[in-house]
Protein backbone atom coordinates (compact mmCIF):
# COMPACT_ATOMS: atom_id res chain seq x y z
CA UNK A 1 21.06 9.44 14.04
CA UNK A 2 19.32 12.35 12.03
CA UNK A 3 21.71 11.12 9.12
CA UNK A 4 20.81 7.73 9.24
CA UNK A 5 17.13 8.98 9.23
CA UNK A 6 18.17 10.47 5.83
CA UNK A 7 19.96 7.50 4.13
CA UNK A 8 16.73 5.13 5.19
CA UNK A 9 14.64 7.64 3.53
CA UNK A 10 16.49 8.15 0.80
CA UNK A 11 16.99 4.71 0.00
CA UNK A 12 12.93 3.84 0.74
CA UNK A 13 11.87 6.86 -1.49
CA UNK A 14 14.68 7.05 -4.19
CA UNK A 15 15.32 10.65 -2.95
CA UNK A 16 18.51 12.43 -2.46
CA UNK A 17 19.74 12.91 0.69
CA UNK A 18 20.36 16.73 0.10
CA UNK A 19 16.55 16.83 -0.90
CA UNK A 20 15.38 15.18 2.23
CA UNK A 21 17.78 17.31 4.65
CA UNK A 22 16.66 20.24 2.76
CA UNK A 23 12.54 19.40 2.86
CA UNK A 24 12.73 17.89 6.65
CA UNK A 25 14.66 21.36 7.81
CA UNK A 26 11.64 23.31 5.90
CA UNK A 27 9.33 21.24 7.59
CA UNK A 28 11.05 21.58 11.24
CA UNK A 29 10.62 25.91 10.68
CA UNK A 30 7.01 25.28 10.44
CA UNK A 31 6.47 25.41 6.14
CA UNK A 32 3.49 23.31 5.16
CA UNK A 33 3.49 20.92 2.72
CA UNK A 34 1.40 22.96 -0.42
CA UNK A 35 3.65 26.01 0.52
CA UNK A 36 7.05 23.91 0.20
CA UNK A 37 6.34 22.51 -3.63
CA UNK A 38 4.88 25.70 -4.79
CA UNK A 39 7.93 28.13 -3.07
CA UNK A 40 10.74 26.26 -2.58
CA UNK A 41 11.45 24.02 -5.27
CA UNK A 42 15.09 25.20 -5.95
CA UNK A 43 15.97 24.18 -2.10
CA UNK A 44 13.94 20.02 -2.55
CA UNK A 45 14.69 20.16 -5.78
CA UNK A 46 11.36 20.64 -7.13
CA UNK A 47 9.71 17.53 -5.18
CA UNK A 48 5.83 17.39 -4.94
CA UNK A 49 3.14 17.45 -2.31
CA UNK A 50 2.91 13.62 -2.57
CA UNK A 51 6.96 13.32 -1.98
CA UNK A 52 7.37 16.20 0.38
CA UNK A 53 4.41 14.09 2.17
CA UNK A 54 6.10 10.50 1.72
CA UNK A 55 9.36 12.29 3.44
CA UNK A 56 7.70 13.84 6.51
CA UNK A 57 5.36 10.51 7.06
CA UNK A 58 8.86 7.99 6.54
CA UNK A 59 10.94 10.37 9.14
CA UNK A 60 7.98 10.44 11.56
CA UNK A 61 7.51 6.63 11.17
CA UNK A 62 11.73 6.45 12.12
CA UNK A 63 11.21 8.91 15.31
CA UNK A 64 8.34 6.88 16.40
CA UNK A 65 10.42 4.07 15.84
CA UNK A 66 12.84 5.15 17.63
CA UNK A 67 11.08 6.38 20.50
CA UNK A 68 9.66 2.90 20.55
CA UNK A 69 13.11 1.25 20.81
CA UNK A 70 14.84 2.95 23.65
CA UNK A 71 11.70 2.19 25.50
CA UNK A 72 12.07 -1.43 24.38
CA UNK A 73 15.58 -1.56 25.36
CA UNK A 74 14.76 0.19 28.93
CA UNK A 75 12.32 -2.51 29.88
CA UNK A 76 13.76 -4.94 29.26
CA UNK A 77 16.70 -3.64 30.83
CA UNK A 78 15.19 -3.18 34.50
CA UNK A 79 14.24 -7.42 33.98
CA UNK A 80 18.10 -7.72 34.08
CA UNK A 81 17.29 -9.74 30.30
CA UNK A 82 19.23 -7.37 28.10
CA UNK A 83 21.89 -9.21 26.02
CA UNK A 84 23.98 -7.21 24.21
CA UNK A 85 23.05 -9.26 20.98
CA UNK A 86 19.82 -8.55 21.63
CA UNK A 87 20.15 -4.97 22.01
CA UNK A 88 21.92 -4.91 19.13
CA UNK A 89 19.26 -6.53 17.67
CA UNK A 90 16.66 -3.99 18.32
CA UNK A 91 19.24 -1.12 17.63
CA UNK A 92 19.44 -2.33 14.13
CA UNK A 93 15.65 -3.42 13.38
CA UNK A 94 13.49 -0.57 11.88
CA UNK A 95 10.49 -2.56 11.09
CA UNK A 96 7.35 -1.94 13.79
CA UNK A 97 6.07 -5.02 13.32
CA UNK A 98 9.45 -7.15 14.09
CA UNK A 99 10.43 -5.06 16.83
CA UNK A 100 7.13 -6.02 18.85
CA UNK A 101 7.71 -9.87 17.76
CA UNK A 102 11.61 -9.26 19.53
CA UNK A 103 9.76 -7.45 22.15
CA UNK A 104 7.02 -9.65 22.69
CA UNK A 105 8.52 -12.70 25.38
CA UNK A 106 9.87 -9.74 27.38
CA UNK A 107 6.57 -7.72 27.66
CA UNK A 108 4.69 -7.31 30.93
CA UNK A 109 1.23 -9.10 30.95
CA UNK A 110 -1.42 -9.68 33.08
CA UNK A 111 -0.91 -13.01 35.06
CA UNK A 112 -2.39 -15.07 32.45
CA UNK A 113 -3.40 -19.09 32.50
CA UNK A 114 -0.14 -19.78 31.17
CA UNK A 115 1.14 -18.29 34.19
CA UNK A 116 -1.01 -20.11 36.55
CA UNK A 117 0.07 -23.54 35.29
CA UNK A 118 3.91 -22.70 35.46
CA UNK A 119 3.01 -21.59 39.33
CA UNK A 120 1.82 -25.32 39.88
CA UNK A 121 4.99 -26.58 38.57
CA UNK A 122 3.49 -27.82 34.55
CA UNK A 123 6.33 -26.24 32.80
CA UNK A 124 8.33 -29.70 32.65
CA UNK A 125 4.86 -31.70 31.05
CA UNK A 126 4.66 -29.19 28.56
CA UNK A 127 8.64 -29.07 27.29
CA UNK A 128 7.40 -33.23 27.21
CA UNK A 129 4.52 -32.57 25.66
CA UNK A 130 6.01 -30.51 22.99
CA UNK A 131 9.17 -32.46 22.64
CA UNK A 132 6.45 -34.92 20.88
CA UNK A 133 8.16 -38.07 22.07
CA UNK A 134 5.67 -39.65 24.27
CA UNK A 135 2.59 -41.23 23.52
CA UNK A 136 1.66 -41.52 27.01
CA UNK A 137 0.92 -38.04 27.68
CA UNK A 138 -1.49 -39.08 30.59
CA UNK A 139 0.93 -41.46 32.42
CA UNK A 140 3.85 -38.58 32.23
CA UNK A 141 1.02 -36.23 33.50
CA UNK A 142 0.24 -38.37 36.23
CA UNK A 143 3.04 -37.22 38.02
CA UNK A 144 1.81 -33.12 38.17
CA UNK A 145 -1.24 -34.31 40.00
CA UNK A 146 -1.21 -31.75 43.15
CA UNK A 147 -3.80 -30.63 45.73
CA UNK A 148 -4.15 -27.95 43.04
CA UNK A 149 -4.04 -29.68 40.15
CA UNK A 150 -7.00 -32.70 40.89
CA UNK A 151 -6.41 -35.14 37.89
CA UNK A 152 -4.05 -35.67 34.72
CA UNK A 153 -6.72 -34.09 32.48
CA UNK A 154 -6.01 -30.65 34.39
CA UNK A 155 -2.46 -31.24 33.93
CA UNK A 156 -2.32 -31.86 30.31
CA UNK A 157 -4.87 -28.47 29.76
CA UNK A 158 -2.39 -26.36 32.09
CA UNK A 159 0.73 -27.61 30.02
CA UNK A 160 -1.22 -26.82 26.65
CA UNK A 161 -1.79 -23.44 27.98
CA UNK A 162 1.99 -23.07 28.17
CA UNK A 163 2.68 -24.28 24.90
CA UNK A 164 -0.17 -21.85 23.75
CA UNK A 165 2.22 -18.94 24.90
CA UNK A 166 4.93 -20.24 24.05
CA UNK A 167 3.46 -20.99 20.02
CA UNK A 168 2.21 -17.36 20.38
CA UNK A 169 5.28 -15.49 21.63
CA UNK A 170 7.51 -17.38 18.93
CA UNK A 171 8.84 -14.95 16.28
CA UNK A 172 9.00 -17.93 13.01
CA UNK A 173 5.76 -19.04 14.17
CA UNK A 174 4.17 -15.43 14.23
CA UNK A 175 6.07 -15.09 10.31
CA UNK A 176 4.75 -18.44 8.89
CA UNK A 177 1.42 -17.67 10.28
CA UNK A 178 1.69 -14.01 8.30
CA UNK A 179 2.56 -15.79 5.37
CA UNK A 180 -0.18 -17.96 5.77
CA UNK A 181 -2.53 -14.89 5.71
CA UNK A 182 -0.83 -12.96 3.30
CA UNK A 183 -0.92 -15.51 0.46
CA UNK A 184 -4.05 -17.52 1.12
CA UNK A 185 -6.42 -15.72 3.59
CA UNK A 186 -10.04 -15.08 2.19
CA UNK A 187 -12.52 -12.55 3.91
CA UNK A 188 -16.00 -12.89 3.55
CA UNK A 189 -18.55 -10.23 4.28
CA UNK A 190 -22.28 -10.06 4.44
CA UNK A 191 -25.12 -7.75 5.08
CA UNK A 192 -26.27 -7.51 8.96
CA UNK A 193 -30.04 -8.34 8.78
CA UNK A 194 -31.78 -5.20 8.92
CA UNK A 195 -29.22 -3.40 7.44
CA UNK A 196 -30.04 -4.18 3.93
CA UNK A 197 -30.67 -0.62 2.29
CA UNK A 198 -27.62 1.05 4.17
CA UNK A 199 -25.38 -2.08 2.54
CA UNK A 200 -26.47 -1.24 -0.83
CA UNK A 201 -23.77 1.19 -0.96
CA UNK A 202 -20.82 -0.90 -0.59
């Protein structure tokens, strides 16, 4: 693994792998960074502070990673859900932020209002809801009415809870709605009222 930790680093950084070995086993006997490019530039081959830094915050960022994984992987385990594509899935991902998306539909919650409305039985009016094929939502939710569930409008509002979590916990939709952000999102800020003088500074 401690090789592979290398090569990813390597190819992120455009660093030898002899350099990063070399800096990371400096690091691991307790050299600091300044030390390191000032005495030791025949064993990194005369890297920086800023690289020397870039290496030890990239192999940290894999261990964490890592760490984060076989965790992951454990949990989901004890559910009995572990696939082995999807562990290999999460073996090969290395990005944070996709590995909680994978993780995400398999992560304990809180009993949430999602929950409550599968527990009275709305899962099947919100696959029809979504399925988008009726336009008699309130007729097909007609037939969810329950002792705990008083009229069709309660119905529909449980089954759009489910689809909620279900929109939420989906991994494209998550991704389209980053993209969203990423290429069109605008953020607007403004002075608190009062706070007038201590704004002038920004």
């Amino acid at each position: 693994m401690i090789q592979d930790f290398h090569r990813m680093i390597s190819a992120a950084l455009g660093i030898s792998e002899r350099q990063i070995s070399q800096t990371l086993g400096l690091l691991e006997d307790g050299a600091t960074i300044p030390f390191i490019s000032r005495y030791r530039k025949e064993a990194t081959g005369s890297l920086d502070e800023v690289q020397i830094g870039n290496i030890k915050e990239a192999y940290n960022k894999l261990c964490e990673t890592e760490k984060r994984k076989k965790f992951i992987i454990s949990t989901i385990e004890e559910q009995g859900k572990l696939s082995e594509e999807l562990k290999q899935r999460i073996d090969s991902c290395w990005d944070i932020t996709e590995l909680e998306d994978i993780y995400l539909p398999y992560k304990p919650r809180r009993r949430t209002r999602a929950e409550i409305a599968r527990e009275h039985g709305l899962e099947p009016l919100a696959k029809i809801i979504m399925a988008q094929k009726s336009e008699k939502i309130k007729t097909s939710a007609a037939r969810f009415v329950t002792p705990e569930i008083p009229d069709e409008q309660t119905a529909v509002e449980g089954a759009c809870d489910i689809i909620a979590e279900w929109v939420s916990e989906n991994e494209r939709a998550r991704n389209t709605i980053r993209r969203c952000f990423e290429h069109s999102a605008v953020v607007h800020a403004k002075v608190i009222k009062g706070k007038e003088i201590e704004g002038d500074k920004y």
